[in-house]
PDB file of N, CA and C in Angstrom:
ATOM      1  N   UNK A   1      29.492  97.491 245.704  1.00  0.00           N
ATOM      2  CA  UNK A   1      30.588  98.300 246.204  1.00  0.00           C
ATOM      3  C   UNK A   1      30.072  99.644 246.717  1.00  0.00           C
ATOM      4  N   UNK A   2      29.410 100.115 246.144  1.00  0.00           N
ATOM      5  CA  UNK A   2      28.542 101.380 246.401  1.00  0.00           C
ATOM      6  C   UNK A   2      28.009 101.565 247.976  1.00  0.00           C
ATOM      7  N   UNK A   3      27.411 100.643 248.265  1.00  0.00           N
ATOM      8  CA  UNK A   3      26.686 100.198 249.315  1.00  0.00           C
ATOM      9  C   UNK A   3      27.916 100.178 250.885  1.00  0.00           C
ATOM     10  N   UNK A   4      28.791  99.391 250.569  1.00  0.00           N
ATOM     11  CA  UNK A   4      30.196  99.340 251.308  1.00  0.00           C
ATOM     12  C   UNK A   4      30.356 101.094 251.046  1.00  0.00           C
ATOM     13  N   UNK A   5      30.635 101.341 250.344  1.00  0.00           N
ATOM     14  CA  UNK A   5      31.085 103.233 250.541  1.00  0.00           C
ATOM     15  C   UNK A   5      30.028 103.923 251.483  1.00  0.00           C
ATOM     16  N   UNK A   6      29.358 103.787 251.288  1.00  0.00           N
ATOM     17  CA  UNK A   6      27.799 104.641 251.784  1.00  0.00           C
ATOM     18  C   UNK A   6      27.876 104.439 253.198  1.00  0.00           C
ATOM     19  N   UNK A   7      27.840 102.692 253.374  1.00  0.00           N
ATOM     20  CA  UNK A   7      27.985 102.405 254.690  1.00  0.00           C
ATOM     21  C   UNK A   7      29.414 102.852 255.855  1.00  0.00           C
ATOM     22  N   UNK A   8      30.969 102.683 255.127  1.00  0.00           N
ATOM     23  CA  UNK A   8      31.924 103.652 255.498  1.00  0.00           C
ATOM     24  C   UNK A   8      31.329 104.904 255.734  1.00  0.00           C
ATOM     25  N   UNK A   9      30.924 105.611 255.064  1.00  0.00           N
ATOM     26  CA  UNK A   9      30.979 107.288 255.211  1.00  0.00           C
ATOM     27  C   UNK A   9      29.509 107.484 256.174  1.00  0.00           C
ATOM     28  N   UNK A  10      29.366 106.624 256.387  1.00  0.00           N
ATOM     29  CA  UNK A  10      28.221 107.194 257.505  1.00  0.00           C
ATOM     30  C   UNK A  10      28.797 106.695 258.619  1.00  0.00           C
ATOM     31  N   UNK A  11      29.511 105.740 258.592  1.00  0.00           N
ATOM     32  CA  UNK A  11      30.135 105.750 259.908  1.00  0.00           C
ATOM     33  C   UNK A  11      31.138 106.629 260.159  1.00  0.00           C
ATOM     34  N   UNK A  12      32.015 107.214 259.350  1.00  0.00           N
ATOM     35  CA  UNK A  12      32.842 108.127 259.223  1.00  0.00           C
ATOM     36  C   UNK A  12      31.817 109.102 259.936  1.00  0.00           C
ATOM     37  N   UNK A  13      30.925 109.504 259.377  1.00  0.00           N
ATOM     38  CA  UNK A  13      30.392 110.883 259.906  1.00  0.00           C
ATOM     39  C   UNK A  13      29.552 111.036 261.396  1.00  0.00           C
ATOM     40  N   UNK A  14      29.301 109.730 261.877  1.00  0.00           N
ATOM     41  CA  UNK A  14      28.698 109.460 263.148  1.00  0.00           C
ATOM     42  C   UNK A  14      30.023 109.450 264.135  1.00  0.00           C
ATOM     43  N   UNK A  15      30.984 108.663 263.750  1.00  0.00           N
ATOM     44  CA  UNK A  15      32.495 109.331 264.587  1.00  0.00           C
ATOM     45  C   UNK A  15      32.726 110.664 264.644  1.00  0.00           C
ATOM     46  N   UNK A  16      32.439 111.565 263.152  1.00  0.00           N
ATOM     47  CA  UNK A  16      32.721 112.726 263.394  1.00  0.00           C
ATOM     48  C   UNK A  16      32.056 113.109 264.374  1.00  0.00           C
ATOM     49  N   UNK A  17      30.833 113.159 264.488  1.00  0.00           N
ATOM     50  CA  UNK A  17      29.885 113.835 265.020  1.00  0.00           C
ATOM     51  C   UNK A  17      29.797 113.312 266.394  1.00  0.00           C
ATOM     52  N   UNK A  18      30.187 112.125 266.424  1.00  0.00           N
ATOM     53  CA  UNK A  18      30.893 112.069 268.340  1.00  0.00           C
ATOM     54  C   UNK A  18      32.218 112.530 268.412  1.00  0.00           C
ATOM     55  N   UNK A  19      33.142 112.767 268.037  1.00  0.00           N
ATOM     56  CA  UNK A  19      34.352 113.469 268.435  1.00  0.00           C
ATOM     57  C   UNK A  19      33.982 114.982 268.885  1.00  0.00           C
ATOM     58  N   UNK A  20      32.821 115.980 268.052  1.00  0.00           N
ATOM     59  CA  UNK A  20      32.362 117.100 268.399  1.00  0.00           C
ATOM     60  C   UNK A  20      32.070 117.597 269.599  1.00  0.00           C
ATOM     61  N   UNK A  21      30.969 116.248 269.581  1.00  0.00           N
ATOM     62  CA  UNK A  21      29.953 116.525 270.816  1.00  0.00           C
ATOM     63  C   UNK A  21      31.209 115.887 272.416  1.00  0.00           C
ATOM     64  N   UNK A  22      32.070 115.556 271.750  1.00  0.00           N
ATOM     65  CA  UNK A  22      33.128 115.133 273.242  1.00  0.00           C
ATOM     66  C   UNK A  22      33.970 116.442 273.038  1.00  0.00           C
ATOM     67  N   UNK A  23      34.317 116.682 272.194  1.00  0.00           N
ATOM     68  CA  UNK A  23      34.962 118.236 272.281  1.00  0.00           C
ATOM     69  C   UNK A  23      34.302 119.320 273.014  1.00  0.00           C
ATOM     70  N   UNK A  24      32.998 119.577 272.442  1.00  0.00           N
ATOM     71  CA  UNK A  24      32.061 120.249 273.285  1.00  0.00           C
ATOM     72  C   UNK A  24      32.225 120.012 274.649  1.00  0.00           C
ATOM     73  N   UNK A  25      31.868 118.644 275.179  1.00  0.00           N
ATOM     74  CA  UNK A  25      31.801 118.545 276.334  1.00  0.00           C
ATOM     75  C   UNK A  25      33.065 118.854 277.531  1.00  0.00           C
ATOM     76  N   UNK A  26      33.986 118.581 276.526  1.00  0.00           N
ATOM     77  CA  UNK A  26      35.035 118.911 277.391  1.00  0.00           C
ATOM     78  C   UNK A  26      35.704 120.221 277.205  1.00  0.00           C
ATOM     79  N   UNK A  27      35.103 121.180 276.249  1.00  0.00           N
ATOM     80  CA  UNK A  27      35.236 122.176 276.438  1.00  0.00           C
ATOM     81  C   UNK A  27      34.244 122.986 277.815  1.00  0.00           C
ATOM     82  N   UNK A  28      33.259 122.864 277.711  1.00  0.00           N
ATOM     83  CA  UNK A  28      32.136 123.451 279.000  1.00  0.00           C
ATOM     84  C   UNK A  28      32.945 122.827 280.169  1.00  0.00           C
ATOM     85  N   UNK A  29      33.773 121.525 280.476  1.00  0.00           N
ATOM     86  CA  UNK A  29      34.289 121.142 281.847  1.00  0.00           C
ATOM     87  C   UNK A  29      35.557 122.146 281.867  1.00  0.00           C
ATOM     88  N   UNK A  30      35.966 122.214 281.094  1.00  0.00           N
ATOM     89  CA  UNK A  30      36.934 123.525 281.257  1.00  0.00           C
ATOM     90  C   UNK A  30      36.610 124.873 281.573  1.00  0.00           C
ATOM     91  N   UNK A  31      35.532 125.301 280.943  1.00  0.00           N
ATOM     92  CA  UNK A  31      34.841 126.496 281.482  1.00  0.00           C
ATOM     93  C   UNK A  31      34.428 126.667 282.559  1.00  0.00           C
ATOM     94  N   UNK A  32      33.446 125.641 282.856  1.00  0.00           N
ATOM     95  CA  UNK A  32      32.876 125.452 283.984  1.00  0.00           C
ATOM     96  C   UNK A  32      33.823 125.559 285.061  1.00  0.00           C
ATOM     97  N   UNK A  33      35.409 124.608 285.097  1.00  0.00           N
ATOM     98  CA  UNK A  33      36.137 125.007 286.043  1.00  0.00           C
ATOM     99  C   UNK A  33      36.847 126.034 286.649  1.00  0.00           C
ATOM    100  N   UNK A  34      36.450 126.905 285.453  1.00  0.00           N
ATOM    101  CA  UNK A  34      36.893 128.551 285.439  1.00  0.00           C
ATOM    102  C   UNK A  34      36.036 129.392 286.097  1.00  0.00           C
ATOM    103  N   UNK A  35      35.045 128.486 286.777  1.00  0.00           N
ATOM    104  CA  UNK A  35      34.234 129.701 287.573  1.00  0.00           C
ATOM    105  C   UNK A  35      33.161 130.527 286.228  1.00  0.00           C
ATOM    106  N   UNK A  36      33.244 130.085 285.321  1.00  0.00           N
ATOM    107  CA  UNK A  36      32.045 130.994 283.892  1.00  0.00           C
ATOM    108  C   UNK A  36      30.507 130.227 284.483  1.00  0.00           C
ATOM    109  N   UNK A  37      29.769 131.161 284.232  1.00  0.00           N
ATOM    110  CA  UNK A  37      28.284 130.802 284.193  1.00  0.00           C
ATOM    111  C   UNK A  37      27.468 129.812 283.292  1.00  0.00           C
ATOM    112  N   UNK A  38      27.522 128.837 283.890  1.00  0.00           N
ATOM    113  CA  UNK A  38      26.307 128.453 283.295  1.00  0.00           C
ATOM    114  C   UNK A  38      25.400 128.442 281.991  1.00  0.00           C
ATOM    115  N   UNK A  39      25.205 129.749 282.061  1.00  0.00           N
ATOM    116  CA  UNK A  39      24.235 130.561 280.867  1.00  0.00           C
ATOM    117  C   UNK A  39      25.540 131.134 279.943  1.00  0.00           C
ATOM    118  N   UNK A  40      26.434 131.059 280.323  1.00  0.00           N
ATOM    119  CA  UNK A  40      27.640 131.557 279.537  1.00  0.00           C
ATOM    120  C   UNK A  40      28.146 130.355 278.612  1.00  0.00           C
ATOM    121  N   UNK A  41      28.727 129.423 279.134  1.00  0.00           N
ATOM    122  CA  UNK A  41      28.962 128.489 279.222  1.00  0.00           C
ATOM    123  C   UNK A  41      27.870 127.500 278.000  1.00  0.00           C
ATOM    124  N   UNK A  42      26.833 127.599 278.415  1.00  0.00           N
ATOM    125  CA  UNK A  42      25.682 126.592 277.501  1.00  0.00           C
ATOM    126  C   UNK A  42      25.509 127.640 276.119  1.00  0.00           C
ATOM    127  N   UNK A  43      25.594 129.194 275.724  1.00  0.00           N
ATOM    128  CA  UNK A  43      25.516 130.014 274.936  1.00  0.00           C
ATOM    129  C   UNK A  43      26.939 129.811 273.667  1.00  0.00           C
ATOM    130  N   UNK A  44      28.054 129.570 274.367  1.00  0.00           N
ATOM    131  CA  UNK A  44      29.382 129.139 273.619  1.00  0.00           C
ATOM    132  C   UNK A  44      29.371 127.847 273.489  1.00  0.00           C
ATOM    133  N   UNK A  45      28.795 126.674 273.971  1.00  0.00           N
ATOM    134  CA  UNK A  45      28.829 125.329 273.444  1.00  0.00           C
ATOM    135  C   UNK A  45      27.793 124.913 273.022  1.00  0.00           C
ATOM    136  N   UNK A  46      26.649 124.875 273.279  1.00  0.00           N
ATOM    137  CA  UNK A  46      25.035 124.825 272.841  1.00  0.00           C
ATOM    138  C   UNK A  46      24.835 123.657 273.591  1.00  0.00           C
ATOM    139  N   UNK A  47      25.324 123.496 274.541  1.00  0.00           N
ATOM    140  CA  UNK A  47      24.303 122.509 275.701  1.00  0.00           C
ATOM    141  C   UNK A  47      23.610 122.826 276.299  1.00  0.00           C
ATOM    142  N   UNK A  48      23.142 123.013 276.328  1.00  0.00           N
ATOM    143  CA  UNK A  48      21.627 123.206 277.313  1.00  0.00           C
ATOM    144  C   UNK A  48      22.037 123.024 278.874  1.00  0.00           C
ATOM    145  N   UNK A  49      21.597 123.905 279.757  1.00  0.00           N
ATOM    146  CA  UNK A  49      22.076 123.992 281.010  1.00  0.00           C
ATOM    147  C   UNK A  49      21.771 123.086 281.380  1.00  0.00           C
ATOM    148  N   UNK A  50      20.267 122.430 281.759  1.00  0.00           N
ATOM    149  CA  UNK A  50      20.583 121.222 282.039  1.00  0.00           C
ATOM    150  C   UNK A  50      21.293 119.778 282.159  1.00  0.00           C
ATOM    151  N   UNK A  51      21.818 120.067 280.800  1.00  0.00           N
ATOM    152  CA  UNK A  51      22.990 119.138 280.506  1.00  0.00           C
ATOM    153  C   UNK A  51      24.319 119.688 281.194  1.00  0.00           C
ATOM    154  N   UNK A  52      24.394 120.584 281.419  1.00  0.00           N
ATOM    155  CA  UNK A  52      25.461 121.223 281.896  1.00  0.00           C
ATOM    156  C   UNK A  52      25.726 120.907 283.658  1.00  0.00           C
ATOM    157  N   UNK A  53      24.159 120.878 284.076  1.00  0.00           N
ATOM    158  CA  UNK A  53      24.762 120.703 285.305  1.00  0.00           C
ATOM    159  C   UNK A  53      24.652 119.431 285.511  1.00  0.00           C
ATOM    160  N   UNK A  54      24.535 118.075 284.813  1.00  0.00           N
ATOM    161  CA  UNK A  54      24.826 117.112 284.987  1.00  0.00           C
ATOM    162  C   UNK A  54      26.931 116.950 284.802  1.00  0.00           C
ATOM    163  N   UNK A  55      26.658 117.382 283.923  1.00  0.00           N
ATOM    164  CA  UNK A  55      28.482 117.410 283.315  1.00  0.00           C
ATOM    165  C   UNK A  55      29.304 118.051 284.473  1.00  0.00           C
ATOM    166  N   UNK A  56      28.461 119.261 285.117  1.00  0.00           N
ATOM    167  CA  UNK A  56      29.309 120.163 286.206  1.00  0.00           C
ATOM    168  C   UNK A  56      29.451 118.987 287.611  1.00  0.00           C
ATOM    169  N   UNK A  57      28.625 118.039 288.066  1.00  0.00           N
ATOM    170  CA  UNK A  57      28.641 117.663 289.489  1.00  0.00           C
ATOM    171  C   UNK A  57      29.655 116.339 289.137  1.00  0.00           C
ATOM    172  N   UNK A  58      29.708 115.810 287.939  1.00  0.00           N
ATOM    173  CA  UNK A  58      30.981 114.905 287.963  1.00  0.00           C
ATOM    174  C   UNK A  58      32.255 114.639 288.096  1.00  0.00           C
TER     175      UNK A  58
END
């Protein structure tokens, strides 16, 4: 039974931890559409600009 729990709560926490990183992301597409920088922008979400300007040309 133990094993079944362990295995739940890590999936629990790998959902968490993609719901974040989609929050994130769709927070910077909001910024980004606001005309904010870049370097602004990757400093308040922690993406890395590069990632950013993939997210920005879509």
């Amino acid at each position: 039974m133990r094993l079944l729990e362990e295995f739940g709560q890590s999936r629990f926490e790998a959902g968490e931890k993609k719901g974040i990183e989609k929050n994130k992301v769709e927070t910077a597409e909001k910024l980004l559409k606001r005309d904010l920088s870049m370097k602004f922008v990757s400093e308040i979400t922690d993406i890395p600009t590069r990632e950013l300007e993939t997210i920005y040309k879509k």
